[in-house]
Protein backbone atom coordinates (compact mmCIF):
# COMPACT_ATOMS: atom_id res chain seq x y z
CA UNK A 1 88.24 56.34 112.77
CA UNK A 2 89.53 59.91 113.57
CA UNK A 3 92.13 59.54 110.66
CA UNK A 4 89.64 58.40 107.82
CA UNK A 5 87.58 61.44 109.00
CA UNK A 6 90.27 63.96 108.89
CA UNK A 7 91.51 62.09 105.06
CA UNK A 8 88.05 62.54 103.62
CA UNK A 9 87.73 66.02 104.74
CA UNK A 10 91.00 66.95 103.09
CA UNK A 11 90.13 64.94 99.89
CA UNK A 12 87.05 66.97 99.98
CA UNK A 13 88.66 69.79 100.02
CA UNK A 14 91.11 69.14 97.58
CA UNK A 15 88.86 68.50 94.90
CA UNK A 16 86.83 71.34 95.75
CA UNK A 17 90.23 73.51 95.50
CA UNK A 18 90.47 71.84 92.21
CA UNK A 19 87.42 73.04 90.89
CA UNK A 20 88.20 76.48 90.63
CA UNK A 21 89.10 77.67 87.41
CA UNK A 22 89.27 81.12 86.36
CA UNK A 23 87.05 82.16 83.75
CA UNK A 24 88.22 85.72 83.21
CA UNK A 25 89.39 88.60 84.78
CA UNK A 26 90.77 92.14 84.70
CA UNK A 27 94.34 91.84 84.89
CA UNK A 28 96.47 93.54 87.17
CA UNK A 29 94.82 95.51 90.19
CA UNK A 30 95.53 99.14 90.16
CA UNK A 31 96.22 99.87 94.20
CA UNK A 32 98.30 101.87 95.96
CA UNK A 33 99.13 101.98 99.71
CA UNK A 34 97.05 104.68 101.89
CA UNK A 35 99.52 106.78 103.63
CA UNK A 36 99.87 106.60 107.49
CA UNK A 37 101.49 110.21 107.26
CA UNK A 38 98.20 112.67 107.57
CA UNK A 39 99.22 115.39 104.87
CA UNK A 40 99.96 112.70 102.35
CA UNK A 41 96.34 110.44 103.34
CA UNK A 42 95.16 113.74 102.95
CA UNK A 43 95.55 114.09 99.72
CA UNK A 44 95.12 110.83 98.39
CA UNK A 45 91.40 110.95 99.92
CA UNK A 46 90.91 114.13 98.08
CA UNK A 47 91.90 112.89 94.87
CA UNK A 48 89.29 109.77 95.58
CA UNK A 49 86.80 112.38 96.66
CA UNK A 50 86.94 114.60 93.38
CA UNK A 51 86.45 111.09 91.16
CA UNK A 52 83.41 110.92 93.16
CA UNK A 53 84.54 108.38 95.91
CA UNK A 54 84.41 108.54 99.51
CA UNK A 55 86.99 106.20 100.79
CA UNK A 56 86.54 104.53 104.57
CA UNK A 57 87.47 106.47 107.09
CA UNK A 58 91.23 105.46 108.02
CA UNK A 59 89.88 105.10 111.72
CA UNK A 60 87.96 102.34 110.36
CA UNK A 61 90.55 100.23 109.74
CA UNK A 62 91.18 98.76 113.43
CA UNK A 63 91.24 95.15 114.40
CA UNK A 64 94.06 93.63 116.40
CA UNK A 65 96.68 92.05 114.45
CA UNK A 66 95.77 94.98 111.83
CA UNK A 67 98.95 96.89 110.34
CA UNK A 68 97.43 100.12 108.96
CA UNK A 69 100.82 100.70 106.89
CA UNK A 70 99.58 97.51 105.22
CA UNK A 71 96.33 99.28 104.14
CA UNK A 72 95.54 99.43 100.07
CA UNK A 73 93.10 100.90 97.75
CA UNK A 74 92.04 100.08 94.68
CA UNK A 75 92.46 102.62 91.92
CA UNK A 76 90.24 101.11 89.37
CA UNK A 77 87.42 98.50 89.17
CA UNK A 78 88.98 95.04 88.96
CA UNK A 79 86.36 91.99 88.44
CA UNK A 80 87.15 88.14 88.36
CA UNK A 81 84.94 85.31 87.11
CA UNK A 82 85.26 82.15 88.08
CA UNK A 83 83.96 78.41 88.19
CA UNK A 84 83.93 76.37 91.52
CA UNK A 85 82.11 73.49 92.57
CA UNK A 86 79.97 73.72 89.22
CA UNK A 87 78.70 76.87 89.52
CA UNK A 88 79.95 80.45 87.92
CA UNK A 89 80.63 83.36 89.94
CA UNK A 90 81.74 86.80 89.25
CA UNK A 91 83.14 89.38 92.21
CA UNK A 92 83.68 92.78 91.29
CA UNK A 93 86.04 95.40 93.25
CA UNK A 94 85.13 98.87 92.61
CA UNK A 95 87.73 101.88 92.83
CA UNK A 96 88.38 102.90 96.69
CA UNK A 97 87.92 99.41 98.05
CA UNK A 98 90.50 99.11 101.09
CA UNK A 99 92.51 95.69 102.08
CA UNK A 100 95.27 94.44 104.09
CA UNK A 101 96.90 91.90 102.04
CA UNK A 102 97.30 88.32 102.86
CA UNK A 103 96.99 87.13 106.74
CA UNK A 104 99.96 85.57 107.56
CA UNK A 105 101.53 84.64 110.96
CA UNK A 106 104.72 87.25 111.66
CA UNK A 107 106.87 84.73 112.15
CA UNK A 108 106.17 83.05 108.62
CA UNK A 109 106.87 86.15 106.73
CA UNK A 110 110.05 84.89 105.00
CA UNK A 111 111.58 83.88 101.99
CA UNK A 112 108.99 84.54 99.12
CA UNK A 113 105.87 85.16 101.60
CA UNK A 114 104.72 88.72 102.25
CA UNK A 115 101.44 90.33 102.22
CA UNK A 116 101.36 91.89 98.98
CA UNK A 117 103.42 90.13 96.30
CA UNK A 118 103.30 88.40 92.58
CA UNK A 119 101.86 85.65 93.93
CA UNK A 120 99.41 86.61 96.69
CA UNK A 121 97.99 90.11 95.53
CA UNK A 122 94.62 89.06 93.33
CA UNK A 123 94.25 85.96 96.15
CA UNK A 124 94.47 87.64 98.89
CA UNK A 125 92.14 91.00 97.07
CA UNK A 126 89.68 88.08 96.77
CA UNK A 127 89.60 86.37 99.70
CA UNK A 128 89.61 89.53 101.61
CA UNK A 129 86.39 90.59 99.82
CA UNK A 130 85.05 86.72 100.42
CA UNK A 131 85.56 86.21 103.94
CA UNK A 132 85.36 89.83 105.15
CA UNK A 133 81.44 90.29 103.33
CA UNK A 134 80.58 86.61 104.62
CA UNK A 135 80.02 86.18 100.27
CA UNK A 136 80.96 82.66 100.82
CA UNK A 137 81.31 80.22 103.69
CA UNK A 138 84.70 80.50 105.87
CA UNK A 139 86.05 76.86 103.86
CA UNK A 140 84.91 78.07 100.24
CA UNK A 141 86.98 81.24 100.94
CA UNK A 142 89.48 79.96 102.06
CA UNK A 143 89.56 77.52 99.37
CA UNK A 144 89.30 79.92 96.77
CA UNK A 145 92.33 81.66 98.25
CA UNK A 146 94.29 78.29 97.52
CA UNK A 147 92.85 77.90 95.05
CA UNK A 148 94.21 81.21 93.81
CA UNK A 149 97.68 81.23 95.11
CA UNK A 150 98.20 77.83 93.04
CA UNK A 151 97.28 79.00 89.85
CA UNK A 152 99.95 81.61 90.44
CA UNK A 153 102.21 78.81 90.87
CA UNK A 154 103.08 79.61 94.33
CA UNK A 155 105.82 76.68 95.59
CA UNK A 156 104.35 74.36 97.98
CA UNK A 157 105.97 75.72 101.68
CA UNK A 158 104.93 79.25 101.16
CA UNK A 159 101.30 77.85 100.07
CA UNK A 160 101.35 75.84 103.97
CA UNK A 161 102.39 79.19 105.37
CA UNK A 162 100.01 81.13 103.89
CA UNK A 163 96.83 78.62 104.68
CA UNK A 164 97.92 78.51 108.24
CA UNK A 165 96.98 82.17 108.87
CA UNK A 166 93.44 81.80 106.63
CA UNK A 167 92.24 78.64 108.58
CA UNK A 168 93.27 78.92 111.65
CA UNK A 169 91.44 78.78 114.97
CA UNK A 170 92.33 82.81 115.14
CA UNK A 171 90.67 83.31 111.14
CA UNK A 172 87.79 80.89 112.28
CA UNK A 173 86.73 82.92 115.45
CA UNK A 174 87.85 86.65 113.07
CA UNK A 175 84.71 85.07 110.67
CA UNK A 176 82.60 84.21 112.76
CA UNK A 177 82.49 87.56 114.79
CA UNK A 178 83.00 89.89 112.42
CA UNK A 179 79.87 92.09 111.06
CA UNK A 180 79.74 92.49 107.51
CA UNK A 181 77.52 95.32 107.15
CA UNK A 182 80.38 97.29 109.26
CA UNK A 183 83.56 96.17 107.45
CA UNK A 184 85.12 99.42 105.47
CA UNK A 185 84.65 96.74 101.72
CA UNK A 186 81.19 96.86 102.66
CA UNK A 187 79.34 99.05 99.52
CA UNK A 188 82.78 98.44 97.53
CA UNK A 189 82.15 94.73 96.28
CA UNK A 190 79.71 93.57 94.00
CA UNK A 191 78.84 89.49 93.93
CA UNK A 192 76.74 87.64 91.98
CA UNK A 193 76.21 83.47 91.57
CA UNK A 194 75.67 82.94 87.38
CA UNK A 195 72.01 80.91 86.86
């Protein structure tokens, strides 16, 4: 019984990762690392300051398992819009936005898996902004992140290792307990559901 439970969940899921379709989108995100050397954060918060934009503070970017080195911002707006499960959606990043790239376990960074690459950058821009707001449920991100890394044409083993960190007991427990009015993207994303 436990087995035909466990099937139709995944089938489920599948065709609701199959759903997704992108619609259209900006291109390329604009990002760039923050510094962990002081001098240089320094004056990369400056320069967001005098476009009018007051980054997080870099103090704000704690949480265990959290590399700060891994720590981007994004140097221009960058929106997506896209289809899934019937309805339209459009998420919009706007300049300054901070994330860490894609959560993967340490030990399955190998090979073509890494937080920021081809393959993983927009998905993993998305998801953070998804999961981190509470925009979407913890599946629907997370499917959206699949959904993502397969239209990039990711190959199927670095896809496994990639959804292992995302819905895992460790990302369940990081969405449920994480406040999304205190999360540095907070103020930085803009979501809306099409009517």
């Amino acid at each position: 019984m436990e087995l035909k439970i466990v099937t139709k969940k995944r089938l489920s899921r599948m065709k609701k990762i199959r759903s997704f379709k992108i619609v259209e989108y900006s291109g390329s995100i604009l990002d760039e690392f923050i510094p962990t050397d002081e001098a240089k954060r320094d004056v990369l918060y400056a320069g967001f300051r005098a476009r009018g934009v007051k980054l997080p503070p870099y103090d704000s970017f704690e949480r265990k398992a959290l590399r700060k080195r891994d720590m981007k911002v994004v140097c221009r707006n960058w929106y997506m819009v896209f289809d899934y499960c019937g309805e339209r959606y459009r998420i919009e990043f706007k300049k300054g936005a901070c994330y860490d790239g894609a959560s993967v376990p340490v030990p399955f960074v190998f090979g073509n898996v890494s937080k920021f690459n081809q393959y993983v950058s927009v998905a993993s821009l998305v998801h953070d902004g998804l999961f981190a707001l509470k925009l979407m449920s913890f599946e629907d991100s997370n499917n959206i992140f699949s959904a993502l890394l397969r239209h990039e044409g990711i190959n199927k083993l670095a896809l496994a290792r990639y959804m292992l960190g995302v819905r895992s007991p460790i990302g369940r427990m990081i969405y449920k307990r994480g406040d999304e009015k205190a999360h540095w993207l907070n103020g930085f994303v803009e979501f809306k559901k099409y009517e």
